[in-house]
C-alpha atoms as a PDB file:
ATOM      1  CA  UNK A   1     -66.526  17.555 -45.504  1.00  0.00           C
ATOM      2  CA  UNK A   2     -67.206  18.261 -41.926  1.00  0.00           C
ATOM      3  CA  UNK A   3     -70.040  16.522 -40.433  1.00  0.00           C
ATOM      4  CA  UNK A   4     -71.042  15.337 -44.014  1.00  0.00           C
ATOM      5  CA  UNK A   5     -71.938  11.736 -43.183  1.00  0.00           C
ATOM      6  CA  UNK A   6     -73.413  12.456 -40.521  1.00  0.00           C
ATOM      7  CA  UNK A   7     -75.794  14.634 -42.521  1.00  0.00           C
ATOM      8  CA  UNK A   8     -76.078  11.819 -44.744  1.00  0.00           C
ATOM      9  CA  UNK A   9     -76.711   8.969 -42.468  1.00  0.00           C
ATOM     10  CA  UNK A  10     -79.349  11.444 -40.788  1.00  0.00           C
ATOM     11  CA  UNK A  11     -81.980  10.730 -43.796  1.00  0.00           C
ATOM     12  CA  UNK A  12     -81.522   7.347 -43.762  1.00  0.00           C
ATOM     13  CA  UNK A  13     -83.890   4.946 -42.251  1.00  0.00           C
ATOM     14  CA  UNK A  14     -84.144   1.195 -41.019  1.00  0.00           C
ATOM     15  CA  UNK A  15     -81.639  -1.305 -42.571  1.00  0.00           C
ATOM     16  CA  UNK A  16     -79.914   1.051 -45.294  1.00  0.00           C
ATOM     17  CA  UNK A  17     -79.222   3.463 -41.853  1.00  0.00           C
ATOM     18  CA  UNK A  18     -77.254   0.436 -40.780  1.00  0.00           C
ATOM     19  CA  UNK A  19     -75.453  -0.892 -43.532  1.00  0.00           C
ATOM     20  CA  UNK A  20     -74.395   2.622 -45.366  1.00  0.00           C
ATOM     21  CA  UNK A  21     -72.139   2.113 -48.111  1.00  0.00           C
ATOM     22  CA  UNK A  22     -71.372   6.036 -47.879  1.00  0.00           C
ATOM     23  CA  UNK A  23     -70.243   5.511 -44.289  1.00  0.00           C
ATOM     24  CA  UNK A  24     -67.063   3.784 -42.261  1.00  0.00           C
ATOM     25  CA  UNK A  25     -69.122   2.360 -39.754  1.00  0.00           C
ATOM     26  CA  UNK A  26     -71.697   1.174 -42.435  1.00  0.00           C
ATOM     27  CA  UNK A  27     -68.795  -0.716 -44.521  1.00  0.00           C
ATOM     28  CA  UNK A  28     -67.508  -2.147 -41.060  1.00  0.00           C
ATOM     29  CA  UNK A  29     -71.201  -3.773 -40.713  1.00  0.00           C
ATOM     30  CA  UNK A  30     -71.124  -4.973 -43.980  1.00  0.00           C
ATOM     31  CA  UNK A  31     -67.974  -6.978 -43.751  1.00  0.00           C
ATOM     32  CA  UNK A  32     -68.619  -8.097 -40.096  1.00  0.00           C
ATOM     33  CA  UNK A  33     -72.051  -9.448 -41.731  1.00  0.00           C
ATOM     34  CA  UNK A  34     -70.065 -11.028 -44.052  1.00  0.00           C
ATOM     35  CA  UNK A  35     -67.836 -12.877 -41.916  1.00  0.00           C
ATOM     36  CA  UNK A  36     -70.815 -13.922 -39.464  1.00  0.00           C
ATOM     37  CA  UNK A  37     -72.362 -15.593 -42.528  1.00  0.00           C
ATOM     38  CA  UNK A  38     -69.635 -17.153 -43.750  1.00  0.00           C
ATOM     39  CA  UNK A  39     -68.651 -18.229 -40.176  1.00  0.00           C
ATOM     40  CA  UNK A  40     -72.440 -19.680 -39.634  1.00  0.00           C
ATOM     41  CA  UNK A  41     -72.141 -21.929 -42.996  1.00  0.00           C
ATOM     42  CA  UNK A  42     -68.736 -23.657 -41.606  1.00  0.00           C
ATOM     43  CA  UNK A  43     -70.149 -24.461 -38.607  1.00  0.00           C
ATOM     44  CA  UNK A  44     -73.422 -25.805 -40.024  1.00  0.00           C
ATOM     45  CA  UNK A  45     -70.980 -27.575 -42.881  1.00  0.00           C
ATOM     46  CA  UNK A  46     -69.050 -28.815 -40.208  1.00  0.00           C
ATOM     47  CA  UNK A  47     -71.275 -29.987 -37.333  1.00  0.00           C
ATOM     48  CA  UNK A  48     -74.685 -31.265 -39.297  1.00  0.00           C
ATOM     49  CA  UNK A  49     -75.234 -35.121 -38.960  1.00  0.00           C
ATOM     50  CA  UNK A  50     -73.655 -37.245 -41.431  1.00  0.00           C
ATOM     51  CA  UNK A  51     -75.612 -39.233 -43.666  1.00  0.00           C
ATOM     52  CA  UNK A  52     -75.679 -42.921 -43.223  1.00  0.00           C
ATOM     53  CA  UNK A  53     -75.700 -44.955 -45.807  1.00  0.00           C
ATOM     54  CA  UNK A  54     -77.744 -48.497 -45.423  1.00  0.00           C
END
């Protein structure tokens, strides 16, 4: 399989060019994605005002 994803990613376009399931690169994306979200909900968990209660 030499050169065969880059052949691959080569006819993809836009947003499935960047997060290729087919691909190393494209998984790495993927999971560093995840890990941004996830990261961005604890902090917005964490530091959001707390409700006070009258």
């Amino acid at each position: 399989m030499a050169g065969g994803e880059e052949a691959e990613a080569a006819k993809l376009t836009g947003i499935s060019k960047i997060f290729n399931a087919q691909t190393t690169r494209g998984r790495a994306n993927v999971a560093m994605a995840t890990y941004a979200s996830v990261g961005l909900l604890i902090a917005y968990f964490t530091l959001k005002p707390k409700k006070s209660k009258k």
